[in-house]
N, C-alpha and C. Protein backbone atom coordinates (compact mmCIF):
# COMPACT_ATOMS: atom_id res chain seq x y z
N UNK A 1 -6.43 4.90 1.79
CA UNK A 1 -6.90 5.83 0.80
C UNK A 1 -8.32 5.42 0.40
N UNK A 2 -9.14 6.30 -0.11
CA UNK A 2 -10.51 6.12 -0.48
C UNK A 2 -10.64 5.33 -1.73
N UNK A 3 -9.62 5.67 -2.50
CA UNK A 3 -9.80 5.39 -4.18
C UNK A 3 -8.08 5.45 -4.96
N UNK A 4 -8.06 4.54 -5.63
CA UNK A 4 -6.47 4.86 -6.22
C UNK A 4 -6.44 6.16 -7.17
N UNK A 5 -7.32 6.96 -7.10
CA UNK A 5 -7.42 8.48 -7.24
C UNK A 5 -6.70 9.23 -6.56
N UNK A 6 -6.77 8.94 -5.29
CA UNK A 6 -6.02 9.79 -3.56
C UNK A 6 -4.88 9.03 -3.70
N UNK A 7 -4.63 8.09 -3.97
CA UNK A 7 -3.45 7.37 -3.85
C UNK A 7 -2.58 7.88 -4.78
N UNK A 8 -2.85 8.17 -6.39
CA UNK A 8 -2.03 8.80 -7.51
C UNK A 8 -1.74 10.06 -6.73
N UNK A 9 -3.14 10.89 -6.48
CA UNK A 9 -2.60 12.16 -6.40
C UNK A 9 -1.24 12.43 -4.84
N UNK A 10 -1.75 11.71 -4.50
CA UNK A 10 -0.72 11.44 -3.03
C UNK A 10 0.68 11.92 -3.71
N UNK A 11 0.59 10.37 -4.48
CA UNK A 11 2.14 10.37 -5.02
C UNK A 11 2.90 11.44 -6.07
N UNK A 12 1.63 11.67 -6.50
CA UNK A 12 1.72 12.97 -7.70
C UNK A 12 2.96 14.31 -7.02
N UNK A 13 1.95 14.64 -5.89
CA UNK A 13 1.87 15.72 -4.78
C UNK A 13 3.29 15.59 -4.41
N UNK A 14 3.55 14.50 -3.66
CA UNK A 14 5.13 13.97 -3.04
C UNK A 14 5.92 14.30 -3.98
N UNK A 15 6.20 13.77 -5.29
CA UNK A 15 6.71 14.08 -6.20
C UNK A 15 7.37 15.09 -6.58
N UNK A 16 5.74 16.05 -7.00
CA UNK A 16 6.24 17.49 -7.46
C UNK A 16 7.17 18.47 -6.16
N UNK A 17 6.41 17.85 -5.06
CA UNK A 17 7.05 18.80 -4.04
C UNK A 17 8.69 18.33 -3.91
N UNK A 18 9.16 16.62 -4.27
CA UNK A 18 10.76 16.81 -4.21
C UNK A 18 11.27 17.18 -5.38
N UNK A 19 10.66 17.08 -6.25
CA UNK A 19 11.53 17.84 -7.80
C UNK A 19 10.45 18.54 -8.50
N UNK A 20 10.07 19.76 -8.28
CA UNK A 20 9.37 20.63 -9.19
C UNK A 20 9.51 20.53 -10.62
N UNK A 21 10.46 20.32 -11.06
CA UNK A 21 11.07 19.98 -12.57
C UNK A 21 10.95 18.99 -13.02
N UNK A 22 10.23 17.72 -12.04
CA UNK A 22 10.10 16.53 -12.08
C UNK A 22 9.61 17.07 -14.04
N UNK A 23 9.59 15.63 -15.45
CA UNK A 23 9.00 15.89 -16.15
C UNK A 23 7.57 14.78 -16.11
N UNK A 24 6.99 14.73 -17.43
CA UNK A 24 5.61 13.69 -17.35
C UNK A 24 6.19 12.57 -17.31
N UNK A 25 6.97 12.15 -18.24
CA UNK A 25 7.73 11.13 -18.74
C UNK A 25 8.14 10.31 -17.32
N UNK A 26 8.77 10.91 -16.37
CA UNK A 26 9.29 10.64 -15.18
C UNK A 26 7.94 10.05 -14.42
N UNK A 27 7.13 11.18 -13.89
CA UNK A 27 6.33 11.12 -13.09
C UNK A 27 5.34 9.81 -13.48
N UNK A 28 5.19 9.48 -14.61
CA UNK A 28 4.52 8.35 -15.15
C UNK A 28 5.29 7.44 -14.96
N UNK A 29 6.62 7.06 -15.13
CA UNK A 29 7.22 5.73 -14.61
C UNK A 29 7.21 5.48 -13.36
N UNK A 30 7.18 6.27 -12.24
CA UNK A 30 7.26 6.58 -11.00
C UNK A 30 5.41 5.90 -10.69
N UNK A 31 4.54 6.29 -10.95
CA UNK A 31 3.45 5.99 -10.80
C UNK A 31 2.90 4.72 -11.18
N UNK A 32 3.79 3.91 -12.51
CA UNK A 32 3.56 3.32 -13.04
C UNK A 32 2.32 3.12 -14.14
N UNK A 33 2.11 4.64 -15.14
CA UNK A 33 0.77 4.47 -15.46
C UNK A 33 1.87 4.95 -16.72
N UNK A 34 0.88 4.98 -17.73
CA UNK A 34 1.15 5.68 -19.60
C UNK A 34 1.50 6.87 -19.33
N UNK A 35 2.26 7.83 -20.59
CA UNK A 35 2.33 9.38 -19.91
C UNK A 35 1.08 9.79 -20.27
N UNK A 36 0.04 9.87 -20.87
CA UNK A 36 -1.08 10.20 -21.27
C UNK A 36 -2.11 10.28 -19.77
N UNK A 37 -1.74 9.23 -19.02
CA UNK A 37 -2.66 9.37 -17.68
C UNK A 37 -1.48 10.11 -16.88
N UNK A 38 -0.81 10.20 -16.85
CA UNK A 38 0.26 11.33 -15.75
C UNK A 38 -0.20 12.31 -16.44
N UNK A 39 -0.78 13.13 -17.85
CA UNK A 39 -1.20 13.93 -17.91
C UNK A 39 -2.16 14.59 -17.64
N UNK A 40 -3.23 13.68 -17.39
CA UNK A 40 -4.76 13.89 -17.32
C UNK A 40 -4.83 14.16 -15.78
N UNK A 41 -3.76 13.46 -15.11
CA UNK A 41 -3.93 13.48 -13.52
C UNK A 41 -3.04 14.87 -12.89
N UNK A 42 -2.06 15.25 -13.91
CA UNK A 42 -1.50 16.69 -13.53
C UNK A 42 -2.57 17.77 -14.31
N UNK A 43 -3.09 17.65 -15.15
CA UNK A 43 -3.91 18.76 -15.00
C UNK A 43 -5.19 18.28 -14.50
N UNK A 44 -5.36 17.45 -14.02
CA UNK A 44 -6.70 17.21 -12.95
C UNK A 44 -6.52 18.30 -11.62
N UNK A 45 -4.83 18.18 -10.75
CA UNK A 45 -4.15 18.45 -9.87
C UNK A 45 -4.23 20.19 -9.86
N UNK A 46 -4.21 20.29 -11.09
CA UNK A 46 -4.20 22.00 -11.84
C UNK A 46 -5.47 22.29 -12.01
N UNK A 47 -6.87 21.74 -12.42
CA UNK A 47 -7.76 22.29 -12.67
C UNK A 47 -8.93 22.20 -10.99
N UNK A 48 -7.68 21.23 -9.95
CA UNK A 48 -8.36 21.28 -8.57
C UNK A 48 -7.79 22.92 -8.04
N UNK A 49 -6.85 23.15 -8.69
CA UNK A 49 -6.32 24.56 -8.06
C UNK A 49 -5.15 24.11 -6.75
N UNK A 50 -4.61 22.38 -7.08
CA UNK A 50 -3.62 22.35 -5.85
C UNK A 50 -1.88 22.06 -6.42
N UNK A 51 -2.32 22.51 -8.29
CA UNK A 51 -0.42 22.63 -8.77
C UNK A 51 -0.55 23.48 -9.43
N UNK A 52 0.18 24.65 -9.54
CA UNK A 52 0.23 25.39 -10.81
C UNK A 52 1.38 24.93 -11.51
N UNK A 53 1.28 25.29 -12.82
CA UNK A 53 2.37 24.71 -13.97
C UNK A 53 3.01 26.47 -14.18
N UNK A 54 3.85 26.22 -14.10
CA UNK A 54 4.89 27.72 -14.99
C UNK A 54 5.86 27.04 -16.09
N UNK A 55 6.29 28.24 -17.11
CA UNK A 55 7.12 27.24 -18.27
C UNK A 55 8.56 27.64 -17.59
N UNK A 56 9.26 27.11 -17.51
CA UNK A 56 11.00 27.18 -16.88
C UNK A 56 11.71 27.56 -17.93
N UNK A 57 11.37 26.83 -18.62
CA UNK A 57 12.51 26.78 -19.97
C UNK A 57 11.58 26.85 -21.28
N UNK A 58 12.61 26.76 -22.35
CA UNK A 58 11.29 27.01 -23.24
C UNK A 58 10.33 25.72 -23.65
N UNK A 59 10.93 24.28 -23.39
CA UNK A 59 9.98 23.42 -23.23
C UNK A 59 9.73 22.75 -22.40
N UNK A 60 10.46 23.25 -21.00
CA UNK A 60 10.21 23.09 -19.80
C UNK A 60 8.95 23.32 -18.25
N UNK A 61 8.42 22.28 -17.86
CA UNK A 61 7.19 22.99 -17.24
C UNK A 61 7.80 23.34 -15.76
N UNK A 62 7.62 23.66 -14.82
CA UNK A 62 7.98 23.94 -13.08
C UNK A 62 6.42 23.72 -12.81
N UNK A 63 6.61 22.55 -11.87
CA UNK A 63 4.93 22.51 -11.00
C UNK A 63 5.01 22.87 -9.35
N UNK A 64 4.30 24.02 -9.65
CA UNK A 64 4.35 24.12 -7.79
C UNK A 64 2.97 24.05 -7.07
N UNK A 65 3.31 23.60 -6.06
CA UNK A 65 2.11 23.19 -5.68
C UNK A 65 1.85 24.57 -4.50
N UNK A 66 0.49 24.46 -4.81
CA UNK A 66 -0.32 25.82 -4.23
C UNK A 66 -0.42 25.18 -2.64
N UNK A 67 -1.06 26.50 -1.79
CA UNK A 67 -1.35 26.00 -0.22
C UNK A 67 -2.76 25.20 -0.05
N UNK A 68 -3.56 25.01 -1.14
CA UNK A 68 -4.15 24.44 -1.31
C UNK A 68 -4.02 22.95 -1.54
N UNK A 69 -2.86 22.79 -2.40
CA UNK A 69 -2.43 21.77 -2.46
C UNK A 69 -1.53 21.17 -1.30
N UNK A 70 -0.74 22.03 -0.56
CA UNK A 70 0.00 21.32 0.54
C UNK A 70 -1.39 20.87 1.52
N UNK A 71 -2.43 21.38 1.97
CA UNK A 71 -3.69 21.07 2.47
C UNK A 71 -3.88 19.87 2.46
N UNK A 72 -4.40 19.32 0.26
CA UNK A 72 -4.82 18.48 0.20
C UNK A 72 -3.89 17.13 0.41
N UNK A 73 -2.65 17.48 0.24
CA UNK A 73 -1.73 16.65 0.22
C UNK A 73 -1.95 16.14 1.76
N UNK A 74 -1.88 16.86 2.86
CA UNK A 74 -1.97 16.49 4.26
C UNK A 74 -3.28 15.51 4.51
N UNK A 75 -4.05 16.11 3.78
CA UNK A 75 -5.56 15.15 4.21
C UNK A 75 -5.33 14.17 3.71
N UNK A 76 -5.09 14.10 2.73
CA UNK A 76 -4.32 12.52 1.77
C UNK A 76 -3.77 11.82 2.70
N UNK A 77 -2.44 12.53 2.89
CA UNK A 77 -1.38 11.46 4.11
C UNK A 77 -2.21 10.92 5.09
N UNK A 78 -3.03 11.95 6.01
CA UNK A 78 -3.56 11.38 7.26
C UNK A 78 -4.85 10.23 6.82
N UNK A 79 -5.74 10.32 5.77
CA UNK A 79 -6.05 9.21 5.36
C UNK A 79 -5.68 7.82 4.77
N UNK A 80 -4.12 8.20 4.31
CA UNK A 80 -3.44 6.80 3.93
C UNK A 80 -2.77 6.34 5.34
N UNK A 81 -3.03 6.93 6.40
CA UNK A 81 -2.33 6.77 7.47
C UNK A 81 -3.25 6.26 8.64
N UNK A 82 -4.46 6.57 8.48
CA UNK A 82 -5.30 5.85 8.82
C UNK A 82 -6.24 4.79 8.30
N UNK A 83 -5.98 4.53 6.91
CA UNK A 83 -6.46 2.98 6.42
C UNK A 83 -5.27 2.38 6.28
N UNK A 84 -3.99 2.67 6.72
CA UNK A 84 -2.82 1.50 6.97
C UNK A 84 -2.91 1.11 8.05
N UNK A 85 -3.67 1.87 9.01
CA UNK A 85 -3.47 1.31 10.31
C UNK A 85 -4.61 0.54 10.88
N UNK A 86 -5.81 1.03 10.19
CA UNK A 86 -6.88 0.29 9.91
C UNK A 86 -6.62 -1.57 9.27
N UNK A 87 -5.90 -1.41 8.37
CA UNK A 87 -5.42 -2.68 7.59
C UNK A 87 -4.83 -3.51 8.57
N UNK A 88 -3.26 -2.68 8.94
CA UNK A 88 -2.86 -3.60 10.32
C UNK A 88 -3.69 -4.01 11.15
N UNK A 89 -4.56 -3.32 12.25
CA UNK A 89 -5.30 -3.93 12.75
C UNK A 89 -6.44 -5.18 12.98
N UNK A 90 -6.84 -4.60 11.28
CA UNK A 90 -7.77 -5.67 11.31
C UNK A 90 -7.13 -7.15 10.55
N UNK A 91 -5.94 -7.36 9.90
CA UNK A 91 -5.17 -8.66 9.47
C UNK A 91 -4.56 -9.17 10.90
N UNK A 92 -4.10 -8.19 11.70
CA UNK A 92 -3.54 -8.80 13.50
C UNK A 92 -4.73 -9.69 13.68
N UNK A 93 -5.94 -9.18 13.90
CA UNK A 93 -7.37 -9.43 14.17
C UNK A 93 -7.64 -10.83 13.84
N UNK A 94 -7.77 -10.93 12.54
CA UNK A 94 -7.64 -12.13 11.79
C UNK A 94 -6.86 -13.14 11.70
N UNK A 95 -5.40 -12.94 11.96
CA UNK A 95 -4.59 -13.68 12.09
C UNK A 95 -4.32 -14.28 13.32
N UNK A 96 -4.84 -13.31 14.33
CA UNK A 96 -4.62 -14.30 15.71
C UNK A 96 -6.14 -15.22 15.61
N UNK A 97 -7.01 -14.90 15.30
CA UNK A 97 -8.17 -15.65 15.02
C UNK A 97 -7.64 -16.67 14.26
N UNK A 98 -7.34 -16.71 13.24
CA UNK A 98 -6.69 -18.27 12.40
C UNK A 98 -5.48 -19.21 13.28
N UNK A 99 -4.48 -18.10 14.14
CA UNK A 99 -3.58 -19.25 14.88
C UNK A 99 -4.21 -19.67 16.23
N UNK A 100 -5.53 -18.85 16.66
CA UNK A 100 -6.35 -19.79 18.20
C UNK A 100 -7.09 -21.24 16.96
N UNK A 101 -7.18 -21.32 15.76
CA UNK A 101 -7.96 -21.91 15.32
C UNK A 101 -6.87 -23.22 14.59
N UNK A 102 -5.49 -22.92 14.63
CA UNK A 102 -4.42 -23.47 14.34
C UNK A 102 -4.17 -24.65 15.63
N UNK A 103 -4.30 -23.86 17.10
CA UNK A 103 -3.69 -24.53 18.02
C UNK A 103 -4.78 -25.47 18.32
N UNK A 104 -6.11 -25.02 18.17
CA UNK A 104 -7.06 -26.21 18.42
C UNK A 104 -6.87 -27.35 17.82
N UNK A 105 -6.53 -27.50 16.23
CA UNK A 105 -6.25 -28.40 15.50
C UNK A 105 -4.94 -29.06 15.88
N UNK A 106 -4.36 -28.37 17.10
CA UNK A 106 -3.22 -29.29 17.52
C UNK A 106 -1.21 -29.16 16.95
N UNK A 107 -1.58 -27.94 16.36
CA UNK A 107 -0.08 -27.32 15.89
C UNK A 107 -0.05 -26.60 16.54
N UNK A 108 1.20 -25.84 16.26
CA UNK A 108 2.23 -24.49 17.14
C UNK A 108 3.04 -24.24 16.21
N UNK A 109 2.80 -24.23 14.73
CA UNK A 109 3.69 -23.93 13.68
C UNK A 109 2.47 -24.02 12.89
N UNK A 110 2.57 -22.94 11.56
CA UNK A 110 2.89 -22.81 10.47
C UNK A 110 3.26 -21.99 9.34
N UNK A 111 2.79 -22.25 8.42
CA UNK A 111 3.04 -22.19 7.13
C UNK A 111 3.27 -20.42 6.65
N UNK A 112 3.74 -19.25 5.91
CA UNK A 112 2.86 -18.55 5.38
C UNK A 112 3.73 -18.52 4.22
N UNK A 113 2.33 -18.08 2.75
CA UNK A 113 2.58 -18.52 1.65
C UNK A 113 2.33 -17.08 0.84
N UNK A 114 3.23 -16.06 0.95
CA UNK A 114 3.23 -14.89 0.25
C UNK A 114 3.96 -14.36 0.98
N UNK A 115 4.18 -12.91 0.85
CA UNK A 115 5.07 -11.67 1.27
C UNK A 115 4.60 -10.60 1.56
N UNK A 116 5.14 -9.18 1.26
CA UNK A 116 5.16 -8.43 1.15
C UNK A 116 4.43 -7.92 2.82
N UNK A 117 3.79 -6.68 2.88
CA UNK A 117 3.47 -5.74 4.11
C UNK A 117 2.54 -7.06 4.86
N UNK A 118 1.67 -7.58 4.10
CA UNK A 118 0.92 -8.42 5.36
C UNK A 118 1.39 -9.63 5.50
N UNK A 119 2.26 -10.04 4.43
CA UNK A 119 3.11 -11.31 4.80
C UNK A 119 3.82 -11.39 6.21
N UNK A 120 4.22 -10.00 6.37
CA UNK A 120 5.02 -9.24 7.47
C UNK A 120 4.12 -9.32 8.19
N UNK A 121 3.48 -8.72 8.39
CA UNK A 121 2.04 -8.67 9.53
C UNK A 121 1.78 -9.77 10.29
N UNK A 122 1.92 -11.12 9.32
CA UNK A 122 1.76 -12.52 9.73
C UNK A 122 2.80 -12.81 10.39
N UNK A 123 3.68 -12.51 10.06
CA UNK A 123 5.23 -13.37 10.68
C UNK A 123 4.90 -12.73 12.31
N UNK A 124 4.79 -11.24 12.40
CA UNK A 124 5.24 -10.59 13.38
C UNK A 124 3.78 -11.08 14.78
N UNK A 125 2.86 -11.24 14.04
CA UNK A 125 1.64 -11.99 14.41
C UNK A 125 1.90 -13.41 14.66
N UNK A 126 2.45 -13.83 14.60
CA UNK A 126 2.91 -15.66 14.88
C UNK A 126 3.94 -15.41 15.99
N UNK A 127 5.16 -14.55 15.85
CA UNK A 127 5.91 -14.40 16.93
C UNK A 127 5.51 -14.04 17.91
N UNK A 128 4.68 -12.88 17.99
CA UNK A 128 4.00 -12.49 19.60
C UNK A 128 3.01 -13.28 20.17
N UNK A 129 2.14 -14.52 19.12
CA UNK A 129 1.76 -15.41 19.69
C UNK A 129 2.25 -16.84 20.06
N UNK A 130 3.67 -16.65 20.00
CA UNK A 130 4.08 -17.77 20.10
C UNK A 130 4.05 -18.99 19.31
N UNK A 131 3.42 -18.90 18.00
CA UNK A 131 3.65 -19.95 16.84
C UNK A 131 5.09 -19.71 15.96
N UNK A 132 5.33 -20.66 15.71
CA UNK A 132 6.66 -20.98 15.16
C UNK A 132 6.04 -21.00 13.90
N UNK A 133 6.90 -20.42 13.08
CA UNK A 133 6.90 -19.96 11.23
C UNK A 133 7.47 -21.09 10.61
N UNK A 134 7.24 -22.54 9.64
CA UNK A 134 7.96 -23.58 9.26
C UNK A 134 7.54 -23.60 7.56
N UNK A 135 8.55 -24.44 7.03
CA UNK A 135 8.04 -25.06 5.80
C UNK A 135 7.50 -26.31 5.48
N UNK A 136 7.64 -27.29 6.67
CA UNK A 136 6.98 -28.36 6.47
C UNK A 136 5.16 -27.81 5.96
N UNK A 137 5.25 -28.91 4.02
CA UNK A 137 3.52 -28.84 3.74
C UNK A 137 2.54 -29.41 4.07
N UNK A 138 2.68 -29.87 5.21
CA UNK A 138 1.65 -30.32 6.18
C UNK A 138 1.13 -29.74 6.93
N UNK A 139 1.88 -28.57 7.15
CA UNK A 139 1.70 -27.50 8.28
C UNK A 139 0.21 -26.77 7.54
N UNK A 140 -0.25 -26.32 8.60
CA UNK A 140 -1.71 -25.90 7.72
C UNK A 140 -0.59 -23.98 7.68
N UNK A 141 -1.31 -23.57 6.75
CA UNK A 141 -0.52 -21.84 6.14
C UNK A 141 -1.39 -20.82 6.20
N UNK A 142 -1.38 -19.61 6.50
CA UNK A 142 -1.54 -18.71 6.48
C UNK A 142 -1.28 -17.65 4.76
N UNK A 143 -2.45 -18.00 3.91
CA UNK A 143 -1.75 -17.57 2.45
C UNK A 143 -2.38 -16.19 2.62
N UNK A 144 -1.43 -15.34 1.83
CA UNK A 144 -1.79 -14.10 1.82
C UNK A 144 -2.01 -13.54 0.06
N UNK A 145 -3.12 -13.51 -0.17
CA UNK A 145 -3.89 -13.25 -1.48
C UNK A 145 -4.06 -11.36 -1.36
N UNK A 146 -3.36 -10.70 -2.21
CA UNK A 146 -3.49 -9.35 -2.18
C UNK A 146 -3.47 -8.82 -0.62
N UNK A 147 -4.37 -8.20 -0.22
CA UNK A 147 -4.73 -7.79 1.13
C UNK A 147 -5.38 -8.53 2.08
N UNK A 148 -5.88 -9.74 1.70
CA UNK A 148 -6.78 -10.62 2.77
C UNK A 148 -5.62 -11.75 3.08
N UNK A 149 -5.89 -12.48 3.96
CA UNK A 149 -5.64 -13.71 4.45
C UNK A 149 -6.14 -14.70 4.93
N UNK A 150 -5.77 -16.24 4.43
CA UNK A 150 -6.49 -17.30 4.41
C UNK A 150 -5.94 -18.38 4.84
N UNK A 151 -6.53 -19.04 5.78
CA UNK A 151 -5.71 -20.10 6.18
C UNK A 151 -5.91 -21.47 5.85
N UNK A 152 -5.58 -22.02 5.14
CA UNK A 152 -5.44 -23.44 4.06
C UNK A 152 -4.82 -24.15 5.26
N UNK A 153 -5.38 -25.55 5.16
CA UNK A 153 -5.21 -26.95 6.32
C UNK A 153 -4.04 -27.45 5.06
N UNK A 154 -3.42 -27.70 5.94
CA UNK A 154 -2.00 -28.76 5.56
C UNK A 154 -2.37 -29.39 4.29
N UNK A 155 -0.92 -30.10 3.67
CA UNK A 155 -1.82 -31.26 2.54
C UNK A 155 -2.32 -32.38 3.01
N UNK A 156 -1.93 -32.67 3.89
CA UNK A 156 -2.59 -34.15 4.51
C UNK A 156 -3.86 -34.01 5.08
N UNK A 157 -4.63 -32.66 5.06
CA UNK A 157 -5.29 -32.28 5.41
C UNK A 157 -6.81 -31.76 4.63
N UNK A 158 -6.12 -31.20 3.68
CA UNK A 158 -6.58 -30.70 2.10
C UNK A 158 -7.41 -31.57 1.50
């Protein structure tokens, strides 16, 4: 995504399109923001011309999203779909660069010190190169700080 702008409205978009009735209250826990910014960002969505609001009930809103909005929603996806794959690529990139720079130093194992999508990235990046994943803290690690990765020398090393 360009901006966690495309990224809200992404999710905004997804949203309204599985529960039109979705309310603010909802859509803000879902996003994880105040309802005050789920508001500002549904009528942002409305004053782009890609949700209209109708009242359902009498204090009920229905958001449907215009063909404008299924549009923008698509350009969204294919750009979060091409800086994920962008991301993969270039942490593979990096990470086989840190384990040719692992084996020089004379291991075939180590360390990694986080989780989540590129934690993954690493593991699956150590297996196709043939390094073994360990907990010994000697092992020099592969730490994964937000989106980057860094490779820290063992403690005996440190």
């Amino acid at each position: 995504m360009d901006s966690p702008t495309d990224t809200r409205e992404l999710q905004l978009l997804e949203q309204i399109e599985i529960d039109p009735d979705v309310n603010q209250a909802t859509l803000a826990a879902q996003l994880g923001v105040a309802v005050g910014t789920a508001n500002i960002l549904i009528k942002n969505l409305i004053d782009k011309g890609y949700v209209k609001a109708k009242r359902a009930q009498r204090k009920k809103l229905r958001y449907i999203i215009t063909p404008k909005g299924i549009a923008h929603r698509a350009e969204l996806t294919v750009k979060f779909i091409e800086n994920s794959l962008h991301l993969y690529r270039r942490t593979r990139k990096q990470v086989k660069g840190f384990l040719l720079e692992v084996r020089t130093l004379g291991y075939d194992s180590v360390r990694i010190i986080g989780d989540g999508d590129i934690g993954e990235i690493c593991r699956l990046t150590c297996m196709e190169e043939g390094v073994r994943v360990g907990t010994d803290p000697n092992l020099p690690a592969l730490e994964v700080r937000g989106w980057k990765v860094f490779l820290v020398k063992g403690l005996e090393n440190e």
